[in-house]
PDB file of N, CA and C in Angstrom:
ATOM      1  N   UNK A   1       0.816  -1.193   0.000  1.00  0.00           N
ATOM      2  CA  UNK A   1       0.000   0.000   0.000  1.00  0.00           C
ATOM      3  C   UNK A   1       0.863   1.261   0.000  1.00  0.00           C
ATOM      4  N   UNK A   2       1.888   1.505   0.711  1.00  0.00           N
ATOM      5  CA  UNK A   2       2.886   2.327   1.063  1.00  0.00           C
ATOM      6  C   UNK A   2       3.850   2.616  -0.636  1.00  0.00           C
ATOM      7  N   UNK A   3       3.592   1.283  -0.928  1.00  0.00           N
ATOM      8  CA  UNK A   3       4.825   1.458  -2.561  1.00  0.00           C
ATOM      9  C   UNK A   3       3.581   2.388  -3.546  1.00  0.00           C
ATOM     10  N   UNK A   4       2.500   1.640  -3.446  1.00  0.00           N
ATOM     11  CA  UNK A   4       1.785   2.351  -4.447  1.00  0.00           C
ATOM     12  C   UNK A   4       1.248   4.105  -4.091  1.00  0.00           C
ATOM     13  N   UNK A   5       1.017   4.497  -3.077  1.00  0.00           N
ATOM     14  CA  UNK A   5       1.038   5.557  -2.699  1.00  0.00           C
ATOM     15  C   UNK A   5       2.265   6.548  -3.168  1.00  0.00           C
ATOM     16  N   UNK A   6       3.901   6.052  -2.836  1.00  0.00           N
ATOM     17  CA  UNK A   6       4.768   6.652  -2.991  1.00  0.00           C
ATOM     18  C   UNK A   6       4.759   6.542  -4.460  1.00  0.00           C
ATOM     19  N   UNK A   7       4.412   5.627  -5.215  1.00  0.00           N
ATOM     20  CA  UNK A   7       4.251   5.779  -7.031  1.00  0.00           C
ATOM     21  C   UNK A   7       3.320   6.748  -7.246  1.00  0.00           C
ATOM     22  N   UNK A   8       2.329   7.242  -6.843  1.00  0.00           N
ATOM     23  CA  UNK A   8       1.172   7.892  -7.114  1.00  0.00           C
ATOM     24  C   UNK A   8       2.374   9.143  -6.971  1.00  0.00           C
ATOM     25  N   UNK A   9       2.582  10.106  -5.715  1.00  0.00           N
ATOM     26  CA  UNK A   9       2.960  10.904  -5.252  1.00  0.00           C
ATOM     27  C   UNK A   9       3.987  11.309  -6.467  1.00  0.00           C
ATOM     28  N   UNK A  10       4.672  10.287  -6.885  1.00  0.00           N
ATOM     29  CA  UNK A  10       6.205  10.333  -7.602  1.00  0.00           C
ATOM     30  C   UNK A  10       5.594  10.920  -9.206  1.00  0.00           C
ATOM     31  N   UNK A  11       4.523  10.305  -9.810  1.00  0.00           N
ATOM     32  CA  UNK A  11       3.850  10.567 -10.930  1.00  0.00           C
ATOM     33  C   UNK A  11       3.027  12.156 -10.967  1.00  0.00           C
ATOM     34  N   UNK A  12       2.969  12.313  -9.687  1.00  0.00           N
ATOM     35  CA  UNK A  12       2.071  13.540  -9.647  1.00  0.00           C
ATOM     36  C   UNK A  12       2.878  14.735  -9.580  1.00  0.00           C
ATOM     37  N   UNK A  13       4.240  14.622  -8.721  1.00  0.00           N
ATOM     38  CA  UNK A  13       5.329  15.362  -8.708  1.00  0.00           C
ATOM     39  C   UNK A  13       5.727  15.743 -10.286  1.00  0.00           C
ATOM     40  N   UNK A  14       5.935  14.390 -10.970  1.00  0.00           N
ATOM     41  CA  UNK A  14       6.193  14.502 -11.795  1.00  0.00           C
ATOM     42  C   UNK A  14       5.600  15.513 -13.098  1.00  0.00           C
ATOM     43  N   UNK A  15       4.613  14.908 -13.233  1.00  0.00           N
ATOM     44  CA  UNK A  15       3.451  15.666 -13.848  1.00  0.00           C
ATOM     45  C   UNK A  15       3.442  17.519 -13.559  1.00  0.00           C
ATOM     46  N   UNK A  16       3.685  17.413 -12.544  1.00  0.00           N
ATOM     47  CA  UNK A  16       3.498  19.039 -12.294  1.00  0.00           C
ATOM     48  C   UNK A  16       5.056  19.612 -12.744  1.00  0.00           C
ATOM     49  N   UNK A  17       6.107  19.615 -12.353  1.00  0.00           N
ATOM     50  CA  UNK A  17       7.028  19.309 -12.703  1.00  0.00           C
ATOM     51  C   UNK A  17       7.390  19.659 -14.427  1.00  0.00           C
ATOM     52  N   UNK A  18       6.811  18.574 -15.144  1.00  0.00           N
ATOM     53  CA  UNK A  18       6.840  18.717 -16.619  1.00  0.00           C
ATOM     54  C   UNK A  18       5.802  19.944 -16.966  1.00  0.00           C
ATOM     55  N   UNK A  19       4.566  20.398 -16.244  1.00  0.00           N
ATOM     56  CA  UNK A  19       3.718  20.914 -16.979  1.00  0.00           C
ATOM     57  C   UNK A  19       4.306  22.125 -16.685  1.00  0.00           C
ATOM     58  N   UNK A  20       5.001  22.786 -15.311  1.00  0.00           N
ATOM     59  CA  UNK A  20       5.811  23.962 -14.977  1.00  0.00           C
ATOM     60  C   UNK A  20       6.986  24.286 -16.107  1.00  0.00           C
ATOM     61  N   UNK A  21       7.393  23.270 -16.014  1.00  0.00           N
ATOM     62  CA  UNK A  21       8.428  23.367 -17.202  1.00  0.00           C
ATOM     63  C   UNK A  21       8.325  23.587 -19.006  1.00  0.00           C
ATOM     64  N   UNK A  22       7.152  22.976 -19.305  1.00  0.00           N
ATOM     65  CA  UNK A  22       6.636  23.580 -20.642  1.00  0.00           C
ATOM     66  C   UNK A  22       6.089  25.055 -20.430  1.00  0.00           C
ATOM     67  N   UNK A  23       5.235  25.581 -19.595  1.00  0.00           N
ATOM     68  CA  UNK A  23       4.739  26.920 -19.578  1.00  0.00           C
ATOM     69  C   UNK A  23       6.145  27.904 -19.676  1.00  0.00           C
ATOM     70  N   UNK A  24       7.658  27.468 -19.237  1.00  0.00           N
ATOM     71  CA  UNK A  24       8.102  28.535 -19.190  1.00  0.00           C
ATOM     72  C   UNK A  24       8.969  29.025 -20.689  1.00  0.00           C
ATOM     73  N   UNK A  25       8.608  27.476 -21.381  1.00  0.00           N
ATOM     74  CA  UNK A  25       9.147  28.146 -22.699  1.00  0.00           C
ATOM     75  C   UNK A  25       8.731  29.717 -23.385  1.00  0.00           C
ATOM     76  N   UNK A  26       9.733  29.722 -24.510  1.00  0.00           N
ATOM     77  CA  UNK A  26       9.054  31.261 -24.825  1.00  0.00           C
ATOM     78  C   UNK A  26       7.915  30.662 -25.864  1.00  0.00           C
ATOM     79  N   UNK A  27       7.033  31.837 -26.185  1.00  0.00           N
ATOM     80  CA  UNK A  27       6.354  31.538 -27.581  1.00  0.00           C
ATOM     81  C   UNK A  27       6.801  31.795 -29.030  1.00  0.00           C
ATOM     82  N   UNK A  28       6.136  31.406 -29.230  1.00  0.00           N
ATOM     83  CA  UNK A  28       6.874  31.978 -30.876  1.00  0.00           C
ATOM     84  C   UNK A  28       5.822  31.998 -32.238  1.00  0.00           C
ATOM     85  N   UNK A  29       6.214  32.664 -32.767  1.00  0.00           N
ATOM     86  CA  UNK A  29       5.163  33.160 -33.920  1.00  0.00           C
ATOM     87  C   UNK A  29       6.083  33.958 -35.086  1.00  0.00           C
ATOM     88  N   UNK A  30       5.650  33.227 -36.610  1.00  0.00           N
ATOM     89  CA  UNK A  30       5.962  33.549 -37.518  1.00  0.00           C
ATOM     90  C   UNK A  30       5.394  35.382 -38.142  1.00  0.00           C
ATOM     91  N   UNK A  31       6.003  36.439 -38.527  1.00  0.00           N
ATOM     92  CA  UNK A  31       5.573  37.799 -38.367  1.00  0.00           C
ATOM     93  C   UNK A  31       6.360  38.473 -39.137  1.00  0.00           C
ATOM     94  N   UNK A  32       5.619  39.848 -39.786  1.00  0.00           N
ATOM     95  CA  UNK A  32       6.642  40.394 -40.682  1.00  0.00           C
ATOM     96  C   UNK A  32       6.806  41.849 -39.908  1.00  0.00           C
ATOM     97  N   UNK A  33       7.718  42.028 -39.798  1.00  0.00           N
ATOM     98  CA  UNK A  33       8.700  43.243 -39.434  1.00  0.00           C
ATOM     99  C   UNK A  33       8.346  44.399 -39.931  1.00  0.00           C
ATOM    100  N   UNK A  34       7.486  45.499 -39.459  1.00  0.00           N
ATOM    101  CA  UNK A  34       7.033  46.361 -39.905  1.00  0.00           C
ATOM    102  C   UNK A  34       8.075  47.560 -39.712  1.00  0.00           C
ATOM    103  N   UNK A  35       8.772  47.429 -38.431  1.00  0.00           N
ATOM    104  CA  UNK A  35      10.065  48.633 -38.304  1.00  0.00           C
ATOM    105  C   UNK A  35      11.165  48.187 -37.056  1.00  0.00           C
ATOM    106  N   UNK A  36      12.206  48.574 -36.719  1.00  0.00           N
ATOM    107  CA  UNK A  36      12.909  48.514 -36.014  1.00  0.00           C
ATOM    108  C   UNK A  36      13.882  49.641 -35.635  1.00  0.00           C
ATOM    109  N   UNK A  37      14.167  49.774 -34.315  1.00  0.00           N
ATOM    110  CA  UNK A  37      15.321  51.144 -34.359  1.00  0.00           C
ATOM    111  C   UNK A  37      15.928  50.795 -32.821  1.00  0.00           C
ATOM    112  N   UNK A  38      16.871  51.947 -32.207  1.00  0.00           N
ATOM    113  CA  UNK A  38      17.329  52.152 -30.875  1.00  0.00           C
ATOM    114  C   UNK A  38      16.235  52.462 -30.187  1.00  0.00           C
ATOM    115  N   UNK A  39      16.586  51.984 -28.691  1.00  0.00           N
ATOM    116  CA  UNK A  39      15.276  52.088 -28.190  1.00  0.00           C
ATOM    117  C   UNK A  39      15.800  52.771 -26.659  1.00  0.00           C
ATOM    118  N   UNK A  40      15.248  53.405 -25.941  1.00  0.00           N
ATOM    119  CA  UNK A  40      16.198  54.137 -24.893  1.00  0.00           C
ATOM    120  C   UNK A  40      16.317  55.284 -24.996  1.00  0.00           C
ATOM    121  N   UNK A  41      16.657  56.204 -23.458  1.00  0.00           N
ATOM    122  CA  UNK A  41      17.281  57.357 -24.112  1.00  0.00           C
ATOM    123  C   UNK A  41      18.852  57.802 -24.263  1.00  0.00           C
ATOM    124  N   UNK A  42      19.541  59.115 -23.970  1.00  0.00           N
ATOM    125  CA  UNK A  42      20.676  58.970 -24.348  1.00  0.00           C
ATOM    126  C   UNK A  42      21.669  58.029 -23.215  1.00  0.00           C
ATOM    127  N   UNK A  43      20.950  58.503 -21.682  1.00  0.00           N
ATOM    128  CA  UNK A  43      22.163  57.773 -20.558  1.00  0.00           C
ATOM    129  C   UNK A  43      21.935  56.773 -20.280  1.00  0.00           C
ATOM    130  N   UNK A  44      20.565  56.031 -20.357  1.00  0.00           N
ATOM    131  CA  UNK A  44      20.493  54.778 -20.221  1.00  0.00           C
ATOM    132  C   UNK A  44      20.008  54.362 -21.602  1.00  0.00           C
ATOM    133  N   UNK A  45      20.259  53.567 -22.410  1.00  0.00           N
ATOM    134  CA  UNK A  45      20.105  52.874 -23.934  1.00  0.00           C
ATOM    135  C   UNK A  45      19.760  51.672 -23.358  1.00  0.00           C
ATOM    136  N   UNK A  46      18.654  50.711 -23.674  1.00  0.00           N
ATOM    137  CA  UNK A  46      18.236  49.574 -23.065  1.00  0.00           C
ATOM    138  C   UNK A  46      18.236  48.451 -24.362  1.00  0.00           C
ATOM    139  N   UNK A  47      18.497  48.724 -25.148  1.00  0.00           N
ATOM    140  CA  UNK A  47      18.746  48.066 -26.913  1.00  0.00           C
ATOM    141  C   UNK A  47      17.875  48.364 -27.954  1.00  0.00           C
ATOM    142  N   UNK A  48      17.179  47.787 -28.340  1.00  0.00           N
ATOM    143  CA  UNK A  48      16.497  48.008 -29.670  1.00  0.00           C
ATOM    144  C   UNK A  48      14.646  47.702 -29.376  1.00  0.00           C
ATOM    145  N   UNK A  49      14.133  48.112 -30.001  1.00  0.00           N
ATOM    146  CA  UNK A  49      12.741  48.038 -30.209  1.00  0.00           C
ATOM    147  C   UNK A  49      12.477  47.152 -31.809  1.00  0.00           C
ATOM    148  N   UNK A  50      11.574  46.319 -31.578  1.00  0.00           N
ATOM    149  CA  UNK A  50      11.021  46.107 -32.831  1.00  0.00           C
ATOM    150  C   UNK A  50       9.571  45.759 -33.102  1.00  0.00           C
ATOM    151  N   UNK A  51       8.790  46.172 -33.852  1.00  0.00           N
ATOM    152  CA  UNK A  51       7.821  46.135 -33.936  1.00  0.00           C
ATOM    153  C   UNK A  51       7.064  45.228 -35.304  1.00  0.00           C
ATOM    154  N   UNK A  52       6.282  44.377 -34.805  1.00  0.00           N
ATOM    155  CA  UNK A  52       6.346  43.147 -35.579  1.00  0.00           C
ATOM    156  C   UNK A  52       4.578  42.715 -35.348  1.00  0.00           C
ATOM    157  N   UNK A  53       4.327  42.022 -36.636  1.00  0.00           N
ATOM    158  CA  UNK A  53       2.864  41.964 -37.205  1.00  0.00           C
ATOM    159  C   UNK A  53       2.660  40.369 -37.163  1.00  0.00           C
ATOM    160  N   UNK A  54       1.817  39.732 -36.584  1.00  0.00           N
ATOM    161  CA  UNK A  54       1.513  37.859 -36.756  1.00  0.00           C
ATOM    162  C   UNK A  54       0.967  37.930 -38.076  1.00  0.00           C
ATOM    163  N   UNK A  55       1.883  36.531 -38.960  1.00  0.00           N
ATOM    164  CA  UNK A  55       0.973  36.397 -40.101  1.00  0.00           C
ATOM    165  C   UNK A  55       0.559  35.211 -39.816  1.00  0.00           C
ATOM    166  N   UNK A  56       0.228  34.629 -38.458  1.00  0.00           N
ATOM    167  CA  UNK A  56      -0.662  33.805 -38.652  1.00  0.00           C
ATOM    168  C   UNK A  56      -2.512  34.055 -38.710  1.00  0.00           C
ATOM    169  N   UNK A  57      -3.290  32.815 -38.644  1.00  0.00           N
ATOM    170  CA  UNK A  57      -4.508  32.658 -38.429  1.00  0.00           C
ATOM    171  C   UNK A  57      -5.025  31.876 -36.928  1.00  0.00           C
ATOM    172  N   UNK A  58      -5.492  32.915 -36.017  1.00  0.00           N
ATOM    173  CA  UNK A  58      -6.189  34.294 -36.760  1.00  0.00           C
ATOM    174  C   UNK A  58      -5.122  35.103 -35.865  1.00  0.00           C
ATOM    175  N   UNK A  59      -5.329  36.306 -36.418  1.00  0.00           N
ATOM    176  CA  UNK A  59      -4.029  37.144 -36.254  1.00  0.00           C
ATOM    177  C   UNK A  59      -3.607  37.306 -34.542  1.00  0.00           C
ATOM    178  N   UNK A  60      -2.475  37.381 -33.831  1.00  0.00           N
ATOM    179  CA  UNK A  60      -2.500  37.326 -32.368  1.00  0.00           C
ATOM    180  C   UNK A  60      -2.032  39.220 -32.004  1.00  0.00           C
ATOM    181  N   UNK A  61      -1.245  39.130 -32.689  1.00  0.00           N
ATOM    182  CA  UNK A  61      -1.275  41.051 -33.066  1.00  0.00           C
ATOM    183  C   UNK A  61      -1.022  41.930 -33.939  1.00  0.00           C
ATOM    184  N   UNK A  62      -0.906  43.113 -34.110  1.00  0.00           N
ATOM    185  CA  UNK A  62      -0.230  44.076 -35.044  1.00  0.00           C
ATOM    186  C   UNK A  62       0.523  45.264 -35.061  1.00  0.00           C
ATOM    187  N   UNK A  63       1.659  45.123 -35.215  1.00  0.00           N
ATOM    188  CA  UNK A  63       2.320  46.157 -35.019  1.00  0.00           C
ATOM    189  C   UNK A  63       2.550  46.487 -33.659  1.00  0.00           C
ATOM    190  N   UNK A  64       2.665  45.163 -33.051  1.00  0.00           N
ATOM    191  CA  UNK A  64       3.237  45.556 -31.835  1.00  0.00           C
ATOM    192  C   UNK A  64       4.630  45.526 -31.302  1.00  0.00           C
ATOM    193  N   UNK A  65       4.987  46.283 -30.131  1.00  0.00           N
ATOM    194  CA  UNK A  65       6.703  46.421 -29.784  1.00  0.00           C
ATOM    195  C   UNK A  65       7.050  45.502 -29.122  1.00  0.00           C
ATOM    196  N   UNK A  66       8.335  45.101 -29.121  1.00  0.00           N
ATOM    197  CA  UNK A  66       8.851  44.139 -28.462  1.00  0.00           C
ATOM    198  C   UNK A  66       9.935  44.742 -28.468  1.00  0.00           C
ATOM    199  N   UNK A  67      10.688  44.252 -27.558  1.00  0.00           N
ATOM    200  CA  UNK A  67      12.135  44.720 -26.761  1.00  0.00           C
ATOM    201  C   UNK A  67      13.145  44.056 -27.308  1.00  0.00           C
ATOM    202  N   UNK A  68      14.054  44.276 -28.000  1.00  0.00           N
ATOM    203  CA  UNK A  68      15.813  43.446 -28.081  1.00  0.00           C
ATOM    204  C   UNK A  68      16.699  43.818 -27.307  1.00  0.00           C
ATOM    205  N   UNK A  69      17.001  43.212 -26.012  1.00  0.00           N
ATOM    206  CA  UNK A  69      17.983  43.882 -24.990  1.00  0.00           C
ATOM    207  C   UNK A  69      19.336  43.810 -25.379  1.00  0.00           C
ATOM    208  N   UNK A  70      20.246  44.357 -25.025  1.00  0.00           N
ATOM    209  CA  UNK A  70      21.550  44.572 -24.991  1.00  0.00           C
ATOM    210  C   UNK A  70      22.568  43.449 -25.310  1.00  0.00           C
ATOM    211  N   UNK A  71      21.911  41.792 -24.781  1.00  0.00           N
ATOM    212  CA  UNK A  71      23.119  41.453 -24.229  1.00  0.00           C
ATOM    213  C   UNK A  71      22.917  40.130 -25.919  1.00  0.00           C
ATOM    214  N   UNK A  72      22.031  40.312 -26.614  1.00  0.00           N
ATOM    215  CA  UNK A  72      22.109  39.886 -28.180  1.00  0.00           C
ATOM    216  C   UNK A  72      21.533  40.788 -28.777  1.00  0.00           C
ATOM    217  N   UNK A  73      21.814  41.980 -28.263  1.00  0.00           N
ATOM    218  CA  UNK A  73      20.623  43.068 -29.878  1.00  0.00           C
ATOM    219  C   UNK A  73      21.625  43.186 -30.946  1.00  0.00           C
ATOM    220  N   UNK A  74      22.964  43.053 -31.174  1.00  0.00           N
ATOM    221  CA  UNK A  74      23.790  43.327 -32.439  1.00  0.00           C
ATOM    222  C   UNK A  74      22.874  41.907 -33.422  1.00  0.00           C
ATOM    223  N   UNK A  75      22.940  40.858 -32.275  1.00  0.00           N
ATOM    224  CA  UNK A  75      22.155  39.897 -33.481  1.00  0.00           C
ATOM    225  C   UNK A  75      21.039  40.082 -33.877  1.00  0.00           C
ATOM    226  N   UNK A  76      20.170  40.394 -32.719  1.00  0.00           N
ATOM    227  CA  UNK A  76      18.626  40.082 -32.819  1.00  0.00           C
ATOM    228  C   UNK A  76      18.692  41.212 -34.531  1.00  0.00           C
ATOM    229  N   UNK A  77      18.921  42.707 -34.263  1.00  0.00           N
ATOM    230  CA  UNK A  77      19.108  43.862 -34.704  1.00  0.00           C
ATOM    231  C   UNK A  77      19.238  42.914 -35.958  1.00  0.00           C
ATOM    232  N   UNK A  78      20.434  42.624 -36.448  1.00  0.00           N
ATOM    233  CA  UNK A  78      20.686  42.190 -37.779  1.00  0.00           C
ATOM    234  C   UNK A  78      20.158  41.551 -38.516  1.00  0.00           C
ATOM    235  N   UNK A  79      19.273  40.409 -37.896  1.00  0.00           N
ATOM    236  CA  UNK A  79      18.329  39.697 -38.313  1.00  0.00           C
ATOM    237  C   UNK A  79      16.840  40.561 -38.462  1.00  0.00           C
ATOM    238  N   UNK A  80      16.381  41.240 -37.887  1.00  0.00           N
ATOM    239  CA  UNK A  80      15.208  41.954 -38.155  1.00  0.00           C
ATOM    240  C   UNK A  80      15.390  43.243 -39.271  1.00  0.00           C
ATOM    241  N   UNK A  81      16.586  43.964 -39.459  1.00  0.00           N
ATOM    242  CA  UNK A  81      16.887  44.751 -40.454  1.00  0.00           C
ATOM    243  C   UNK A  81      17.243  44.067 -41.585  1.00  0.00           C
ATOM    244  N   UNK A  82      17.687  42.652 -41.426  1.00  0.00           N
ATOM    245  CA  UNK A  82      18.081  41.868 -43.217  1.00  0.00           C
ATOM    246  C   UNK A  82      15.907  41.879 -43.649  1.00  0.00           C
ATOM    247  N   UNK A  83      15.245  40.925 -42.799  1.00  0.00           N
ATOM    248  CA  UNK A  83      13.995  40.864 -42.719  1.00  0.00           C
ATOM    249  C   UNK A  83      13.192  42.416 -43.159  1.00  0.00           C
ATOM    250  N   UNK A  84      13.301  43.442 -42.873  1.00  0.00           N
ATOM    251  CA  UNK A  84      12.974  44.373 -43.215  1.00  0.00           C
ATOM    252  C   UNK A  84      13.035  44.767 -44.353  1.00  0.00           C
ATOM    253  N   UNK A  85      14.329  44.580 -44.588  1.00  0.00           N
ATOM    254  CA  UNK A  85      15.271  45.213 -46.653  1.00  0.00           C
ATOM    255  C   UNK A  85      14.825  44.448 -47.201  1.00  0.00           C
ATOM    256  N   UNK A  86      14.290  42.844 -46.704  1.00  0.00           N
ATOM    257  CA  UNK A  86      14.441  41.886 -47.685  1.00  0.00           C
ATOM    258  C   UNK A  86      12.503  41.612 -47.966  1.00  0.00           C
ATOM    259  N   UNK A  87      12.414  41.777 -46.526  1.00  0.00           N
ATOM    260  CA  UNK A  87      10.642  41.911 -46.984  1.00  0.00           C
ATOM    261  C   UNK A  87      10.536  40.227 -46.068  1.00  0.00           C
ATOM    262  N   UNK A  88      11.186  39.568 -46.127  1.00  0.00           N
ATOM    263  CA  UNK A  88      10.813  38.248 -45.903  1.00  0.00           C
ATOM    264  C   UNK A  88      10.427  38.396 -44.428  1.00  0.00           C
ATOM    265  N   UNK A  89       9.038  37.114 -44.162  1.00  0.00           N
ATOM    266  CA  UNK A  89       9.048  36.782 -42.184  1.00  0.00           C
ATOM    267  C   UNK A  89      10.005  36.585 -41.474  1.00  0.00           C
ATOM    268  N   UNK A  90      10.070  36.706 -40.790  1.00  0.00           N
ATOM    269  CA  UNK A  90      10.586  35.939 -39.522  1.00  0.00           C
ATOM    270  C   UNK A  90       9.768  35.179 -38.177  1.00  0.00           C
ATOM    271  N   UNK A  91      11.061  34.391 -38.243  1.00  0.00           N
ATOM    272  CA  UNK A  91      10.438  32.871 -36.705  1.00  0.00           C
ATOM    273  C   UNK A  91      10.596  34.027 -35.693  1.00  0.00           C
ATOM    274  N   UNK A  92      10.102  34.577 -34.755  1.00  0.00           N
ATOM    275  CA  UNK A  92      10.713  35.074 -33.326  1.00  0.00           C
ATOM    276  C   UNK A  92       9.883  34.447 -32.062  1.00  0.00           C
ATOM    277  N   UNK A  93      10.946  34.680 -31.318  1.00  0.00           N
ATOM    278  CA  UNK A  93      10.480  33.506 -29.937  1.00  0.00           C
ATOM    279  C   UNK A  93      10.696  34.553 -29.213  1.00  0.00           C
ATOM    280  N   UNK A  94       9.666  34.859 -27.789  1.00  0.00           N
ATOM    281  CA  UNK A  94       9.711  35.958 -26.789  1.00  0.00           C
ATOM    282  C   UNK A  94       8.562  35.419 -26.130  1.00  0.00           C
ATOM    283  N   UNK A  95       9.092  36.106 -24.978  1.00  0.00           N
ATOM    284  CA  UNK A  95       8.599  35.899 -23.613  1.00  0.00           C
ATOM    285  C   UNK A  95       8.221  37.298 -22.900  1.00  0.00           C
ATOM    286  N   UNK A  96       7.029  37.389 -22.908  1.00  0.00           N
ATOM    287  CA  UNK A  96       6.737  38.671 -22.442  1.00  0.00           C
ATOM    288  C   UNK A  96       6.014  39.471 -23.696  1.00  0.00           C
ATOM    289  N   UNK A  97       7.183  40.383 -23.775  1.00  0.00           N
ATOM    290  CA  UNK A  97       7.312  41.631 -24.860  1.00  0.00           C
ATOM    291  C   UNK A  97       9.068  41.576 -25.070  1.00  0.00           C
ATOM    292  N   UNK A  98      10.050  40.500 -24.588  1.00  0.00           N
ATOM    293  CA  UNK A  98      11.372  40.253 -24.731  1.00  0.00           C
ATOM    294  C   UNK A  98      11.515  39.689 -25.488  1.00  0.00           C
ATOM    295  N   UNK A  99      12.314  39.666 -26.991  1.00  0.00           N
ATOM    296  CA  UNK A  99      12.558  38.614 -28.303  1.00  0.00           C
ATOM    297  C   UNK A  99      13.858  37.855 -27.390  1.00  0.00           C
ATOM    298  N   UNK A 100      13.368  36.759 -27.466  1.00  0.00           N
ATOM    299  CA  UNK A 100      14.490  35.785 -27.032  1.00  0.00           C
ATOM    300  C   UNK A 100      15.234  35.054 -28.334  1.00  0.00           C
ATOM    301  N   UNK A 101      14.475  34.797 -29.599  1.00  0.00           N
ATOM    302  CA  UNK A 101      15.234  34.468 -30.714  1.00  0.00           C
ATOM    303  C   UNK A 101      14.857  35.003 -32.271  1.00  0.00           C
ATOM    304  N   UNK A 102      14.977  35.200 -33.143  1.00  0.00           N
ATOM    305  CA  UNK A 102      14.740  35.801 -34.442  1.00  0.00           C
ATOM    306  C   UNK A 102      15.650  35.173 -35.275  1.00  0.00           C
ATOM    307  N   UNK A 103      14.565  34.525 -36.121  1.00  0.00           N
ATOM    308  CA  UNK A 103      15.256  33.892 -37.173  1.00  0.00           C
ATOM    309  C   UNK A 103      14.491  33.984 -38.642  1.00  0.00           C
ATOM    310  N   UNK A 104      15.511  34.866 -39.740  1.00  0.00           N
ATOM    311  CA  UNK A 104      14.782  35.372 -40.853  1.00  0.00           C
ATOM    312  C   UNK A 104      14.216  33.597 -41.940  1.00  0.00           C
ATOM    313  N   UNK A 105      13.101  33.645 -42.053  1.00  0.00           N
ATOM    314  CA  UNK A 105      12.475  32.501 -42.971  1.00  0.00           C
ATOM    315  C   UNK A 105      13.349  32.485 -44.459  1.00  0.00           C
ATOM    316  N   UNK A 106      12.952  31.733 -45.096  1.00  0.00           N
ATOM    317  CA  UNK A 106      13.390  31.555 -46.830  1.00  0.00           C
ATOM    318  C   UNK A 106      12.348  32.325 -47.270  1.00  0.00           C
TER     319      UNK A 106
END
């Protein structure tokens, strides 16, 4: 009685466990890049802004801002300005209103 109890307990741990751990991924959504620039003012600069449109169905937003912080905006930055010139989507993954990844599509 004692083994199966401690199996129950161990599965339920578990379970919660895994389901905590999927919620904290970021999301992500395919979107086209409507603008990007510096974002901040002159003494504190906090990185880049970009502002980005869902082309999925049905739409989740438009033209909304999201943050590229400091410590990857030379990348994030480069990838959303090739995306811009080039016209093509981009994959971006964020958490919040924070781009955690940007990656320009074919």
């Amino acid at each position: 009685m004692k083994a199966r109890n401690a199996v129950v307990i161990l599965l339920t741990v578990f379970c919660l466990v895994a389901l905590c751990a999927a919620s904290s991924f970021a999301a992500s959504k395919v979107c086209t890049v409507e603008s990007v620039g510096p974002y901040g003012t002159l003494e504190g600069t906090d990185g880049s802004a970009i502002f980005l449109t869902d082309t999925g169905e049905p739409i989740a937003f438009t033209n909304k801002k999201f943050f590229i912080g400091p410590n990857r905006g030379k990348e994030f930055l480069a990838a959303a300005l090739t995306a811009l010139a080039s016209g093509k989507p981009v994959t971006v993954f964020y958490a919040g209103t924070t781009v955690t990844g940007i990656y320009v599509k074919k």
